[in-house]
Protein backbone atom coordinates (compact mmCIF):
# COMPACT_ATOMS: atom_id res chain seq x y z
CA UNK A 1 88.36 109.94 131.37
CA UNK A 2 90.85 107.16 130.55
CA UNK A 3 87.84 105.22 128.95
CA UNK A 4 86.30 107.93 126.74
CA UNK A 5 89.69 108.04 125.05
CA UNK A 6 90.14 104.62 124.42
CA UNK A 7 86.46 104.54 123.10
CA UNK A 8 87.27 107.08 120.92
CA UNK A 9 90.36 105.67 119.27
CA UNK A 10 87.81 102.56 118.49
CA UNK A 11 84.72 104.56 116.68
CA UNK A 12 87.33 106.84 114.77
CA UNK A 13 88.93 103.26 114.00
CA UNK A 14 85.59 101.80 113.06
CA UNK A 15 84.78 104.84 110.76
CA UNK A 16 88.27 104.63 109.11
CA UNK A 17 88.15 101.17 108.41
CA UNK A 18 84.24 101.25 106.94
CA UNK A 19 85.48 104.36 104.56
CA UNK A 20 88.35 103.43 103.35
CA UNK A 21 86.08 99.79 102.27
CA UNK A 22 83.65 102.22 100.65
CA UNK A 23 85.43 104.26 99.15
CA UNK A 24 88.74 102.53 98.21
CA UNK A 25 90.46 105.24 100.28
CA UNK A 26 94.18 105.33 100.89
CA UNK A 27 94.20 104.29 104.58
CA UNK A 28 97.53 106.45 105.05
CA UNK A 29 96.11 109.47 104.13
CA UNK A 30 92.99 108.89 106.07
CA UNK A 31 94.54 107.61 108.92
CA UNK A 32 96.63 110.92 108.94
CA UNK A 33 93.95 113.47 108.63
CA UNK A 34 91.93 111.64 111.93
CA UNK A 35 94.66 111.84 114.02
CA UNK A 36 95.48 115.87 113.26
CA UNK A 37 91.87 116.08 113.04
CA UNK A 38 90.98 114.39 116.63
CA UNK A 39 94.31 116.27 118.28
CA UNK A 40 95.10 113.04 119.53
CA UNK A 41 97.92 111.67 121.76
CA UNK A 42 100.92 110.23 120.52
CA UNK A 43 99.26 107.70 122.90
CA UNK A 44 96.19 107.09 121.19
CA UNK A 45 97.73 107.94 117.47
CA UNK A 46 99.56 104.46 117.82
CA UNK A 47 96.50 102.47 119.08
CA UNK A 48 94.08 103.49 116.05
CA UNK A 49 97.29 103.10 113.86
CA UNK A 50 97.96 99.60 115.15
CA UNK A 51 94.30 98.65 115.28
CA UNK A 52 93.46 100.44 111.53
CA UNK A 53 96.59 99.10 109.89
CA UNK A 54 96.22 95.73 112.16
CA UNK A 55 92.73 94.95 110.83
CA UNK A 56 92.98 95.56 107.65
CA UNK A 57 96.29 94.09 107.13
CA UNK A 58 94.89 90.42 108.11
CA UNK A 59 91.02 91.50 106.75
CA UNK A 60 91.26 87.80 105.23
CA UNK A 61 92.28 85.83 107.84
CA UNK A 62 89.92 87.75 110.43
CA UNK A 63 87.19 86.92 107.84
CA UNK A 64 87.81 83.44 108.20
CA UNK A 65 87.92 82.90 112.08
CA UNK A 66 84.30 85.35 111.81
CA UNK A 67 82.99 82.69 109.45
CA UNK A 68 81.75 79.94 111.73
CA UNK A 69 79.97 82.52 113.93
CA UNK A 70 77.87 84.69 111.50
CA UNK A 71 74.97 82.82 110.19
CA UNK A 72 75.13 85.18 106.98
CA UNK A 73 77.31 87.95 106.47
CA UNK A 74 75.86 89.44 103.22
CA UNK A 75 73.00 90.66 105.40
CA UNK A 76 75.15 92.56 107.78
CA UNK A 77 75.62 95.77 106.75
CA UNK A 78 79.66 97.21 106.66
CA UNK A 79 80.18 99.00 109.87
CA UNK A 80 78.95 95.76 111.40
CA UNK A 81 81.76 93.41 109.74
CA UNK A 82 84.29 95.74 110.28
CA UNK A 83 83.35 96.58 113.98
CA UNK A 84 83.75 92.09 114.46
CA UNK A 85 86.66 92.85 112.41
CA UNK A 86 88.10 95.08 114.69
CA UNK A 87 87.60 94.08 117.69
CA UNK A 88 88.83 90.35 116.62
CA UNK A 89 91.89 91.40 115.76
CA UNK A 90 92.38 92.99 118.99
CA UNK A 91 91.31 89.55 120.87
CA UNK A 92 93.72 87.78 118.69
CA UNK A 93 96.38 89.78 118.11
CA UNK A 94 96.88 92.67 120.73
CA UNK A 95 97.73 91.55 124.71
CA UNK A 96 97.63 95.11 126.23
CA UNK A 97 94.36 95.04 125.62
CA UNK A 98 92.23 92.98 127.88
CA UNK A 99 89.39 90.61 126.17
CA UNK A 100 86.48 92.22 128.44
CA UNK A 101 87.33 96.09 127.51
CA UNK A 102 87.04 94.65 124.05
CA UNK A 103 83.60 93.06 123.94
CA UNK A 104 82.27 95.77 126.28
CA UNK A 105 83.42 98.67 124.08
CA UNK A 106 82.43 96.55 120.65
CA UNK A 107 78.45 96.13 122.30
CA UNK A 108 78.48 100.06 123.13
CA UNK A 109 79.84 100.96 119.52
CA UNK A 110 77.18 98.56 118.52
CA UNK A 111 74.46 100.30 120.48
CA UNK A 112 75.32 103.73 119.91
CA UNK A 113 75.65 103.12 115.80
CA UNK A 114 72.55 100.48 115.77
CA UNK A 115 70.04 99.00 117.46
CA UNK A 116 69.18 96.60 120.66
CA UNK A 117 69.03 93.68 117.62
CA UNK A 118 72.83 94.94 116.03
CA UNK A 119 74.00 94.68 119.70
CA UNK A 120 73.01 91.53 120.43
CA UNK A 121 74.31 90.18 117.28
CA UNK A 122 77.42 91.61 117.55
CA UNK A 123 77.19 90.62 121.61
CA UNK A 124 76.52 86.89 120.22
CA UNK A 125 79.54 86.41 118.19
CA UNK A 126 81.68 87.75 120.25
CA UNK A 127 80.81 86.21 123.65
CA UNK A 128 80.87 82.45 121.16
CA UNK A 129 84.43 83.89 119.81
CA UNK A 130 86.20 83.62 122.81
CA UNK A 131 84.72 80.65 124.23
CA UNK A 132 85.02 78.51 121.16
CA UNK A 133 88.80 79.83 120.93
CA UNK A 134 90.36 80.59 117.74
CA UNK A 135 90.10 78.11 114.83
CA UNK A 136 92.75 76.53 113.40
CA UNK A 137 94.07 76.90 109.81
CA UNK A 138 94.74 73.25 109.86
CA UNK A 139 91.88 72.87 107.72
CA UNK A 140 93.04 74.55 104.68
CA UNK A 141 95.56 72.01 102.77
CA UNK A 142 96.25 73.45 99.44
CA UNK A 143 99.59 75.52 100.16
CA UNK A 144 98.35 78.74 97.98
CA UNK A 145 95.07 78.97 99.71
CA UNK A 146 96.95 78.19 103.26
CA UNK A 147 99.29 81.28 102.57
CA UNK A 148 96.42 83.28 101.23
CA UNK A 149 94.32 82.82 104.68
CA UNK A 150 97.30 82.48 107.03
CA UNK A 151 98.55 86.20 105.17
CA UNK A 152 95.67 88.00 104.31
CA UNK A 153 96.96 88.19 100.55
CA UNK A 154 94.36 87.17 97.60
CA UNK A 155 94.80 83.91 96.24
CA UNK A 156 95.40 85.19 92.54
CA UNK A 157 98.38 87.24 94.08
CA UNK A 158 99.80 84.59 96.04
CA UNK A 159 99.72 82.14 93.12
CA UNK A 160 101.35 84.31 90.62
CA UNK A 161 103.91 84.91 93.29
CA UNK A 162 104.37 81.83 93.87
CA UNK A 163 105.28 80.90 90.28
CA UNK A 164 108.12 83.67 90.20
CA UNK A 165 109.61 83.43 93.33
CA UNK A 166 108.83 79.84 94.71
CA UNK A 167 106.61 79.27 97.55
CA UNK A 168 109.05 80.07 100.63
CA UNK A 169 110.01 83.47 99.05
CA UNK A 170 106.81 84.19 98.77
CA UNK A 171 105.54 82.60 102.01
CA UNK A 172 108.09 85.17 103.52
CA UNK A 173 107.18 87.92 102.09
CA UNK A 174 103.13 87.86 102.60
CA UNK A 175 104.13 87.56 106.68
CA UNK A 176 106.27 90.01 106.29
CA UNK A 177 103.71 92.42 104.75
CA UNK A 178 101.47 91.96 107.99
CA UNK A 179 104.22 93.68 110.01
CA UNK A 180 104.92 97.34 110.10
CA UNK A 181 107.57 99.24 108.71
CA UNK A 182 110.30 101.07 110.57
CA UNK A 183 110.68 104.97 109.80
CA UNK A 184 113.97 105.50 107.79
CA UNK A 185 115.25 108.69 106.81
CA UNK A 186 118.46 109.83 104.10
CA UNK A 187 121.09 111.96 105.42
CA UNK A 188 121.29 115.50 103.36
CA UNK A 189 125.09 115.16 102.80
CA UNK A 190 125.38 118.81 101.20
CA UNK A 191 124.39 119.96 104.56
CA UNK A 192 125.76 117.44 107.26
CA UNK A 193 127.45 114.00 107.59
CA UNK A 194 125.54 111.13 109.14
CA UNK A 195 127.06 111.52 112.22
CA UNK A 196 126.12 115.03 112.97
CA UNK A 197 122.30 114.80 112.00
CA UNK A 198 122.11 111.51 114.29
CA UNK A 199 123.50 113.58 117.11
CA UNK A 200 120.82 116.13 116.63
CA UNK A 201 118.37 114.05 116.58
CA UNK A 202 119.33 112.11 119.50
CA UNK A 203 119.79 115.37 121.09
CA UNK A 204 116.25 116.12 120.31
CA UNK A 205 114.95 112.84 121.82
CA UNK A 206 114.59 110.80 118.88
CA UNK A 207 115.80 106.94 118.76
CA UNK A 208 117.99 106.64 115.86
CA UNK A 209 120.50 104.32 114.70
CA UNK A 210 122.90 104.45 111.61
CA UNK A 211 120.99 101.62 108.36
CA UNK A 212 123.78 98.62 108.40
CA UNK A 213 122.83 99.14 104.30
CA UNK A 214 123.25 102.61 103.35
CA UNK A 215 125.90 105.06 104.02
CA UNK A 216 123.15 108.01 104.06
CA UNK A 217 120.43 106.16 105.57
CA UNK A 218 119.22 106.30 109.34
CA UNK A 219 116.63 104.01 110.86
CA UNK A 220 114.23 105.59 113.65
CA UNK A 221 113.03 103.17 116.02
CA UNK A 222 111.19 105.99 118.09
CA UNK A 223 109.61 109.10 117.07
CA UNK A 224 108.16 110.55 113.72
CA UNK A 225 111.14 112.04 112.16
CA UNK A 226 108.94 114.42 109.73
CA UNK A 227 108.32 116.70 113.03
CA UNK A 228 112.16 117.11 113.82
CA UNK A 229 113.75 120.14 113.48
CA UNK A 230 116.72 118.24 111.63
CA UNK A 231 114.04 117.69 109.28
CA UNK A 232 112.42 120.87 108.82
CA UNK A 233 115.97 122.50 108.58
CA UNK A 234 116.34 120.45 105.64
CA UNK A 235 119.07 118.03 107.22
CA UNK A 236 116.97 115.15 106.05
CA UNK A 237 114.44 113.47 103.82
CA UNK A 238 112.10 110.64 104.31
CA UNK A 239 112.52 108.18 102.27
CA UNK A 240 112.96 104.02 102.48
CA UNK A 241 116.14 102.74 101.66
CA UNK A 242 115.31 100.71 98.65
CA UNK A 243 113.99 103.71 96.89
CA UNK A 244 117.45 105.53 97.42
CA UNK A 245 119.53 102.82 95.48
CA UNK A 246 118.09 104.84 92.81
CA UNK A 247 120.21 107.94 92.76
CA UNK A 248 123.26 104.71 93.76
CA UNK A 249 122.33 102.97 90.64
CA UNK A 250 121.87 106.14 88.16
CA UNK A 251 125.35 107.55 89.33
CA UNK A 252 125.34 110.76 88.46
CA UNK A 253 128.57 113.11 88.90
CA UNK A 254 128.50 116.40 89.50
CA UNK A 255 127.91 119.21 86.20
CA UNK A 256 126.15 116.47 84.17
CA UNK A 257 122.29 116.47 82.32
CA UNK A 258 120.27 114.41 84.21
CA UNK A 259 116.70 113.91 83.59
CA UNK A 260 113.84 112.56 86.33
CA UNK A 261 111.11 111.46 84.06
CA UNK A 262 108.52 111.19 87.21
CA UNK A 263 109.82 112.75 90.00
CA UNK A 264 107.20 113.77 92.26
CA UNK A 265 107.27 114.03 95.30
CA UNK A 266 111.01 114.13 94.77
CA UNK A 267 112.72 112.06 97.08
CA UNK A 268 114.82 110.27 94.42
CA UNK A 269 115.98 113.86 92.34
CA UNK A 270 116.72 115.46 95.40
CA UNK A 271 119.00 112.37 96.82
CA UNK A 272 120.38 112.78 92.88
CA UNK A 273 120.86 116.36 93.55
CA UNK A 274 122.60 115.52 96.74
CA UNK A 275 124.91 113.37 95.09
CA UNK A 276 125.52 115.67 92.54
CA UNK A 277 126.71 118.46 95.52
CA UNK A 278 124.11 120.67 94.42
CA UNK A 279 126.39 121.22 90.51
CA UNK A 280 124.78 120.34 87.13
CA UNK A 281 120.90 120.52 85.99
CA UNK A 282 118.81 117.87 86.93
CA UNK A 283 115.14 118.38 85.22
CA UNK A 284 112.15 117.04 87.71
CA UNK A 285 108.64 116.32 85.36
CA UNK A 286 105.58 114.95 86.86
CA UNK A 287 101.97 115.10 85.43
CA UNK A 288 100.36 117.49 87.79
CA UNK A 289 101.29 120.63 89.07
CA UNK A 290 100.16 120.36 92.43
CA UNK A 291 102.83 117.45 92.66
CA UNK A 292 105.47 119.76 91.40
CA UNK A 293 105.03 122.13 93.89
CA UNK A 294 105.49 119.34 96.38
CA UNK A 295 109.43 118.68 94.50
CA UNK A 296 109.89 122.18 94.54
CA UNK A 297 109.12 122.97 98.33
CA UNK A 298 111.24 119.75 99.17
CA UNK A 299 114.66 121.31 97.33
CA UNK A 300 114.12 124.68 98.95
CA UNK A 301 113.75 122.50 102.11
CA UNK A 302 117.18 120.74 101.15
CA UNK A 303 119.15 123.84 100.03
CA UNK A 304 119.06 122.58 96.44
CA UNK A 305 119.29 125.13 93.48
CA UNK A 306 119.92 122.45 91.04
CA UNK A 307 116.60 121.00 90.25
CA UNK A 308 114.57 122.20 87.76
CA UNK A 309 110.76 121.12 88.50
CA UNK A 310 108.25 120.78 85.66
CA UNK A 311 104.60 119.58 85.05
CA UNK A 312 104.54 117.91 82.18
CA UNK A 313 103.08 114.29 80.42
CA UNK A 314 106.82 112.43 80.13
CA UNK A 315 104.68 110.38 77.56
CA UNK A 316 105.80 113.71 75.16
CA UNK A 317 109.41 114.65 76.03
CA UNK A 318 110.35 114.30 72.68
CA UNK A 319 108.69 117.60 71.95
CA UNK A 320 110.11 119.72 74.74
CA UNK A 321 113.77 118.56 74.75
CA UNK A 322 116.35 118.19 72.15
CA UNK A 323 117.45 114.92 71.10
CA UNK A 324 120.42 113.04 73.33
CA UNK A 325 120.23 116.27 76.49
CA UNK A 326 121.05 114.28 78.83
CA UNK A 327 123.83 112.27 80.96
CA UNK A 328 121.41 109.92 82.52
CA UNK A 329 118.06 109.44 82.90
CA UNK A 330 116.09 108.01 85.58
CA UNK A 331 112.63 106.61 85.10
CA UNK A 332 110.60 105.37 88.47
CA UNK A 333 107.47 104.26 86.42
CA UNK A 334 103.65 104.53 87.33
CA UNK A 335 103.52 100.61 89.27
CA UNK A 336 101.25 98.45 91.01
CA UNK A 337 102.71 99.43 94.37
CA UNK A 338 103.13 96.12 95.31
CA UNK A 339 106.27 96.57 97.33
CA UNK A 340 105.06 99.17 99.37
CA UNK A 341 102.04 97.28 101.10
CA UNK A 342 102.72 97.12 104.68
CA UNK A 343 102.68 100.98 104.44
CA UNK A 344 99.57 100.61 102.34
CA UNK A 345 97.57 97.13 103.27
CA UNK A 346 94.13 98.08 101.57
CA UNK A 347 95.86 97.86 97.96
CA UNK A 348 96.15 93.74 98.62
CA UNK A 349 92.00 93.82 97.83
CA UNK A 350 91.72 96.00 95.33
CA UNK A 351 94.18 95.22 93.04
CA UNK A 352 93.08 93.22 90.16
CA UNK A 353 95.75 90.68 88.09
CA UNK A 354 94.65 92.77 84.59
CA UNK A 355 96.06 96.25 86.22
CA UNK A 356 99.62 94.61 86.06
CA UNK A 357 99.03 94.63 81.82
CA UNK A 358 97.92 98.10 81.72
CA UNK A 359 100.60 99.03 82.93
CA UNK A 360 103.09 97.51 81.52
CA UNK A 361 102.23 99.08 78.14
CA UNK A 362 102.08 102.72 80.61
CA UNK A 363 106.04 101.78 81.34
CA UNK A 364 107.21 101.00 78.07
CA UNK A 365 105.51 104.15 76.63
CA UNK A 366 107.12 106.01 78.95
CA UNK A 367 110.81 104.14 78.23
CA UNK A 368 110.24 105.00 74.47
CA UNK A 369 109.81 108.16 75.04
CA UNK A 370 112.64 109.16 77.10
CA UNK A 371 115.17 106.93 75.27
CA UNK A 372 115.96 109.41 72.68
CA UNK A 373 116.79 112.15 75.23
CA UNK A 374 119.75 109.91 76.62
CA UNK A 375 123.06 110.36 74.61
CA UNK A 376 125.26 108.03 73.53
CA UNK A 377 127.12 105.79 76.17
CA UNK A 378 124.76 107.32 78.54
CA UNK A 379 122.93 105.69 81.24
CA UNK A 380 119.17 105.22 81.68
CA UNK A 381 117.65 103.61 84.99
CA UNK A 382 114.40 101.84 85.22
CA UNK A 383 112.66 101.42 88.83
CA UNK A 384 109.52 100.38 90.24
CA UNK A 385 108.29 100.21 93.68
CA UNK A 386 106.94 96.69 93.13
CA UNK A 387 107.94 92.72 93.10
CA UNK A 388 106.27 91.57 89.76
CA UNK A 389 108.09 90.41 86.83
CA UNK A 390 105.62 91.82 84.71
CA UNK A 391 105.98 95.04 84.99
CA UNK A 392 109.90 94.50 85.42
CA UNK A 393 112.24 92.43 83.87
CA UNK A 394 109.54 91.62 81.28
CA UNK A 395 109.36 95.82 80.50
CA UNK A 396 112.74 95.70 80.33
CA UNK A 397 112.98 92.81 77.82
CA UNK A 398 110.91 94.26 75.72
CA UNK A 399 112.38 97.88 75.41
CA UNK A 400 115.69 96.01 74.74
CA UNK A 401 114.14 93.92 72.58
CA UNK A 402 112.91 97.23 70.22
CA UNK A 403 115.28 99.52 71.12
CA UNK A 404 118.91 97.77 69.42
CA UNK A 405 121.09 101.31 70.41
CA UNK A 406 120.53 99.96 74.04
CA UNK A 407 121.99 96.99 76.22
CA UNK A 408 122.45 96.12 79.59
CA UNK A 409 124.55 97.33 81.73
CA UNK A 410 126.89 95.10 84.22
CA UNK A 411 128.34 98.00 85.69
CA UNK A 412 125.01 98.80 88.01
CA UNK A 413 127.02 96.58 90.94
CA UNK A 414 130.16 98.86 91.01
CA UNK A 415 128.10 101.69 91.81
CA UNK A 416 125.76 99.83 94.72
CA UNK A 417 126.24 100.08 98.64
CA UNK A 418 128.70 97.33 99.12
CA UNK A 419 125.89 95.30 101.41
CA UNK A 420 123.96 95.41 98.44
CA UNK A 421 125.98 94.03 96.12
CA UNK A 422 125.22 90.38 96.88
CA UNK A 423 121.90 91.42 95.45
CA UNK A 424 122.45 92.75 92.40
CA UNK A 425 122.21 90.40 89.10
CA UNK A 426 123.82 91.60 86.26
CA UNK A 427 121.94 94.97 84.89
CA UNK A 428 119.41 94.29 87.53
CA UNK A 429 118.48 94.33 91.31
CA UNK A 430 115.41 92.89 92.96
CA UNK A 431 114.70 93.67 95.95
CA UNK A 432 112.18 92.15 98.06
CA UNK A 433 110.98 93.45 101.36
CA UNK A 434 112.37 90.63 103.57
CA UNK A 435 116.19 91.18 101.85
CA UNK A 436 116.72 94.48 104.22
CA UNK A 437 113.49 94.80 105.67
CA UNK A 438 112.77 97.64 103.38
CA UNK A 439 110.20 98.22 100.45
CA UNK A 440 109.68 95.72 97.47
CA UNK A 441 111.47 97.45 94.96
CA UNK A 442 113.51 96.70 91.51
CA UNK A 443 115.93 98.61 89.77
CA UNK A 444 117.35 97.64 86.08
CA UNK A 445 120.16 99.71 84.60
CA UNK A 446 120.74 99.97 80.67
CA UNK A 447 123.10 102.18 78.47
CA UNK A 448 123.16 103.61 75.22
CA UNK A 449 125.63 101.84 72.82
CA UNK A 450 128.52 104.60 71.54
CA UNK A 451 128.33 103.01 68.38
């Protein structure tokens, strides 16, 4: 019985990994709707997660120790690469696991998807695999291409992070990416202090532990905090700690204007709303109405009666809102995403270097737009889940560089988590994912001159 499971975890792994290839699927969603599909074991949930995420986080470097033992692998059709794929990565990477359950199970997935020829193809590479050992990367002596292979991140990536960060940073950061993220969870201070909600969860089994970073924040080092009852009574949100240095850095006191420009799903106006102890109006927009609803149901969750959720383009403020509404106004623009890919590993292959243009002129729209709403000596907060200085610091420049009524603000450090301080530059805060093990994720703050 023991076996059938395990085989199971492996063909819904295999049929993951060859749709989410196809059809440039988010592997988190997918991921999540086969193991509530399958019913399966917190067990088994955590083996296809580590062997789904696993695989495709090193797809690269797993192509490369396939390469000298597939004649041609153009003429192998997906499910075939991927099941090598797979079952690699556990011979390399996973010890619980041991080498003959691996090639055993890979030859039956082989046989029951294929034919006698598939099976002894995939038999062949596998059996020459582990007796030739693993290859070395010694081979590869240009740095960029070394990081690209050793990481699993595309050489165009690693190059043009190489040129803003310097080569350690971003040697860092790509190994970094290959290893999963712990949950992490903000503290709904209208409700509770931090001390009480980690006592109910511990209470409820969970392993917890206050953030050394954030006063509000809570690391889980055991459990899925989304299926606590802390959570569900609306004691807490899940969120990672970078993205709540948001609400920190737009400041917001209590009976002000505030405006979320593109809120959904609402983790960053809700932590506003929080800090705001549930006083004021703070105005939620987001494109589609389906991701309203999702803002909405979170501050009902939360207790919250002071968000206001709308659908609406934030591209066209201007006509729905009266010039200089608002206190502050946050903007977390449309990104790349390319902070957030250990929770999201498939985006390293199909993102392309000219997406990063697009959308720059996508954020500075948007900044345009909402400019005008702010009033004067007001604060407006630019964020981005993602490490590129494209789409940040050289946005930024260029709003500032249109828009005269605005400058920097130096203040954004007074109002940061004092172990975050050392971070912040300025108007502006990088953060990359190896600073507190959290998300990539920058933050620039700018105000609107009085005069």
């Amino acid at each position: 019985m023991k076996k059938t499971a395990k085989k199971n975890v492996r063909e819904t792994a295999l049929e993951l990994l060859t749709a989410i290839e196809k059809n440039q699927s988010y592997s988190n969603l997918l991921l999540n709707n086969a193991i509530n599909k399958n019913e399966l074991s917190p067990k088994d949930a955590a083996l296809l997660t580590e062997i789904t995420y696993g695989t495709l986080q090193r797809q690269m470097t797993l192509d490369f120790l396939l390469q000298p033992f597939i004649k041609n692998s153009k003429k192998l059709e997906s499910w075939v690469i991927q099941l090598l794929r797979l079952t690699v990565y556990q011979l390399v990477y996973l010890d619980k696991i041991p080498d003959h359950a691996a090639l055993n199970e890979a030859v039956e997935l082989a046989k029951k998807r294929g034919h006698k020829g598939i099976a002894g193809l995939v038999n062949g590479v596998l059996r020459n695999f582990q007796r030739s050992g693993v290859p070395s990367l010694d081979s590869i002596t240009d740095p960029i291409e070394r990081i690209s292979i050793e990481t699993s991140h595309p050489v165009w990536l690693v190059k043009r992070w190489a040129e803003q960060l310097g080569i350690e940073k971003t040697r860092e950061m790509c190994l970094l990416n290959l290893t999963a993220p712990l949950q992490t969870a903000r503290v709904n201070t209208v409700k509770a202090t931090r001390e009480e909600v980690l006592h109910m969860l511990l209470e409820e089994g969970f392993e917890v532990e206050e953030s050394p970073f954030l006063p509000v924040a809570i690391k889980c080092k055991r459990g899925n905090l989304a299926r606590s009852n802390a959570f569900k009574e609306g004691y807490l949100t899940i969120q990672d700690e970078s993205s709540m240095l948001a609400a920190y850095a737009l400041g917001a006191s209590q009976d002000e204007e505030i405006l979320d420009a593109c809120a959904a799903p609402g983790g960053k106006s809700t932590h506003i709303a929080e800090r705001m102890q549930n006083s004021g109006t703070l105005v939620s927009l987001d494109l589609h109405e389906h991701k309203v609803k999702l803002i909405k149901d979170n501050a009902s969750r939360l207790g919250l009666e002071n968000i206001t959720a709308k659908a609406m383009d934030s591209r066209t403020v201007q006509d729905h809102f009266e010039p200089e509404s608002f206190d502050r106004i946050l903007l977390d623009a449309p990104c790349s995403g390319l902070g957030v890919m250990r929770r999201k590993p498939d985006m390293k292959y199909t993102k392309k270097e000219e997406d990063l243009s697009n959308l720059h002129n996508i954020q500075m729209n948007l900044l345009t737009a909402a400019a005008p709403l702010l009033k004067k000596g007001g604060i407006l907060v630019y964020s981005t889940c993602t490490i590129d200085k494209e789409e940040n610091i050289k946005t930024v420049e260029a709003f500032l560089q249109k828009h005269k009524d605005f400058e920097a603000d130096a203040a954004l450090k007074s109002r940061m988590p004092e172990a975050i301080k050392p971070l912040v530059t300025d108007f502006e805060l990088q953060i990359l994912p190896q600073d507190i093990g959290s998300d990539g994720f920058y933050i620039a703050s700018l105000r609107k001159k009085v005069q």
